[in-house]
Protein backbone atom coordinates (compact mmCIF):
# COMPACT_ATOMS: atom_id res chain seq x y z
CA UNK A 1 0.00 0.00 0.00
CA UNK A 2 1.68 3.28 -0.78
CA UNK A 3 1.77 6.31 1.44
CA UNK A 4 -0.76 8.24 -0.75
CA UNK A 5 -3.54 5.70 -0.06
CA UNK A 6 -3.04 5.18 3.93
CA UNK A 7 -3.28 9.08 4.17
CA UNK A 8 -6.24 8.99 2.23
CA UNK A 9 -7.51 5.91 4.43
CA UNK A 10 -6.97 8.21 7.95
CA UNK A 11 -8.74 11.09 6.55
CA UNK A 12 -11.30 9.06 6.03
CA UNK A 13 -11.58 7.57 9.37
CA UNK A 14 -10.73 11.03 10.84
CA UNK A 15 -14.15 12.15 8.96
CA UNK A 16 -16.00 9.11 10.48
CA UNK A 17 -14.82 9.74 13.82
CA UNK A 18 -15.91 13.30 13.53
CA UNK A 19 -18.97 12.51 12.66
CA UNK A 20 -19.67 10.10 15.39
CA UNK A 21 -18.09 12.82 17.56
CA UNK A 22 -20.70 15.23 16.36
CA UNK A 23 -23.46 12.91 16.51
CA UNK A 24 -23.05 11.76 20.47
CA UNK A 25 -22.76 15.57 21.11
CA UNK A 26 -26.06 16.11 18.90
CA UNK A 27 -27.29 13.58 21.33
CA UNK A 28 -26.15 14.75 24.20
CA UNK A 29 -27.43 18.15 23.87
CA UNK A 30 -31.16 16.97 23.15
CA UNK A 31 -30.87 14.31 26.27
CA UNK A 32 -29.79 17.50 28.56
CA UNK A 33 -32.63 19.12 27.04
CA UNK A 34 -35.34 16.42 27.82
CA UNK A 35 -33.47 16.46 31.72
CA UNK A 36 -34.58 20.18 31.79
CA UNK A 37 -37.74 19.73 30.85
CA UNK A 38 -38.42 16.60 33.12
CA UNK A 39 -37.00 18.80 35.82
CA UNK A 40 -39.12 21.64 34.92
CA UNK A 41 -42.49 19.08 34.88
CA UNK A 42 -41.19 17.40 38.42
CA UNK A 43 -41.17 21.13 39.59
CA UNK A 44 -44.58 21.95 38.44
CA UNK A 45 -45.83 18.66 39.80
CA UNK A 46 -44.28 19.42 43.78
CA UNK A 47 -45.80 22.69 43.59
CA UNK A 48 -48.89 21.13 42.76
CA UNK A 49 -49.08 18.70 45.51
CA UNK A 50 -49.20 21.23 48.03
CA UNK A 51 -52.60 22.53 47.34
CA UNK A 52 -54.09 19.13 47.00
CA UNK A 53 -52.16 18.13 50.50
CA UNK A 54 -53.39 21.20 52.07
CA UNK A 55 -57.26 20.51 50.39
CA UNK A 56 -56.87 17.04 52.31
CA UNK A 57 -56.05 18.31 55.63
CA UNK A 58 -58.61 20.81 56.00
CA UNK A 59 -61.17 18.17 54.17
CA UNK A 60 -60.02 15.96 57.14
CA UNK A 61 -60.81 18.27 59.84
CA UNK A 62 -64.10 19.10 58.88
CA UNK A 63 -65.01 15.42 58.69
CA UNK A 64 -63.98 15.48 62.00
CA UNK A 65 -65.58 18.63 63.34
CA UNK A 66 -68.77 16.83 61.71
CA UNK A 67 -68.33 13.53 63.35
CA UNK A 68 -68.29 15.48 66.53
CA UNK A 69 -70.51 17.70 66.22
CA UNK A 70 -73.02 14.84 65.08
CA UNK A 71 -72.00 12.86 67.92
CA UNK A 72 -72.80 15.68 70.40
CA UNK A 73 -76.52 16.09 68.68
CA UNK A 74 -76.97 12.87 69.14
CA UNK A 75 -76.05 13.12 72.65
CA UNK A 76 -78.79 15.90 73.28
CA UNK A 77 -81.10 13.85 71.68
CA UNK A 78 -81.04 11.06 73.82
CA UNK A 79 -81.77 13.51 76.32
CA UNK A 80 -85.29 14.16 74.61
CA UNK A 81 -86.47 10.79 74.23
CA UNK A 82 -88.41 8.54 76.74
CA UNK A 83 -87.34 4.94 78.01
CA UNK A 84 -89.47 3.43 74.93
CA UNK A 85 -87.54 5.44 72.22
CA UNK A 86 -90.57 7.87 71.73
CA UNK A 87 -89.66 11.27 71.89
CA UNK A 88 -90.98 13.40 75.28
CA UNK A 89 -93.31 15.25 74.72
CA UNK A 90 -93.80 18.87 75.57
C-alpha cells in the first residue's frame, strides 16, 4: 500500500470519527434538554401537591368537626327521648 492511499484511508476515518463525535454531542445536547424539561415538569408537579395536601387536611378536619358535632346532637337527643324510644313530649 503506498503512502498516498493510507493518508487517504486516515482522513477518512478522521471524517468518520468526527462525525460520530458530532453525533453523540447532537445527542447529548437533546438528552440535557429532555433532563430540563423533566425537571421543569417534576417542579410543576411538587408545587402542585401542596394545594391538594393542604385541600386534604382541611377536608379531614371538617369530617372530623362533623363527626363530633353529630356525635354531640346525638347526645342531646337522647336527652329528649323517653325509656321506649318515643320522643318526650312537651
Amino acid at each position: 500500500m503506498q503512502t498516498v492511499e493510507r493518508i487517504q484511508e486516515s482522513s477518512g476515518r478522521v471524517k468518520e470519527t468526527q462525525d460520530a463525535i458530532t453525533a453523540v454531542t447532537q445527542h447529548s445536547q437533546t438528552a440535557a434538554g429532555l433532563v430540563e424539561e423533566i425537571s421543569a415538569i417534576a417542579q410543576q408537579q411538587a408545587e402542585g401537591v401542596g394545594p391538594v395536601n393542604t385541600a386534604l387536611a382541611e377536608t379531614d378536619t371538617t369530617t372530623q368537626e362533623n363527626a363530633a358535632e353529630t356525635q354531640e346532637l346525638t347526645n342531646a337527643m337522647t336527652m329528649f327521648k323517653t325509656g321506649n324510644g318515643e320522643a318526650a313530649k312537651a
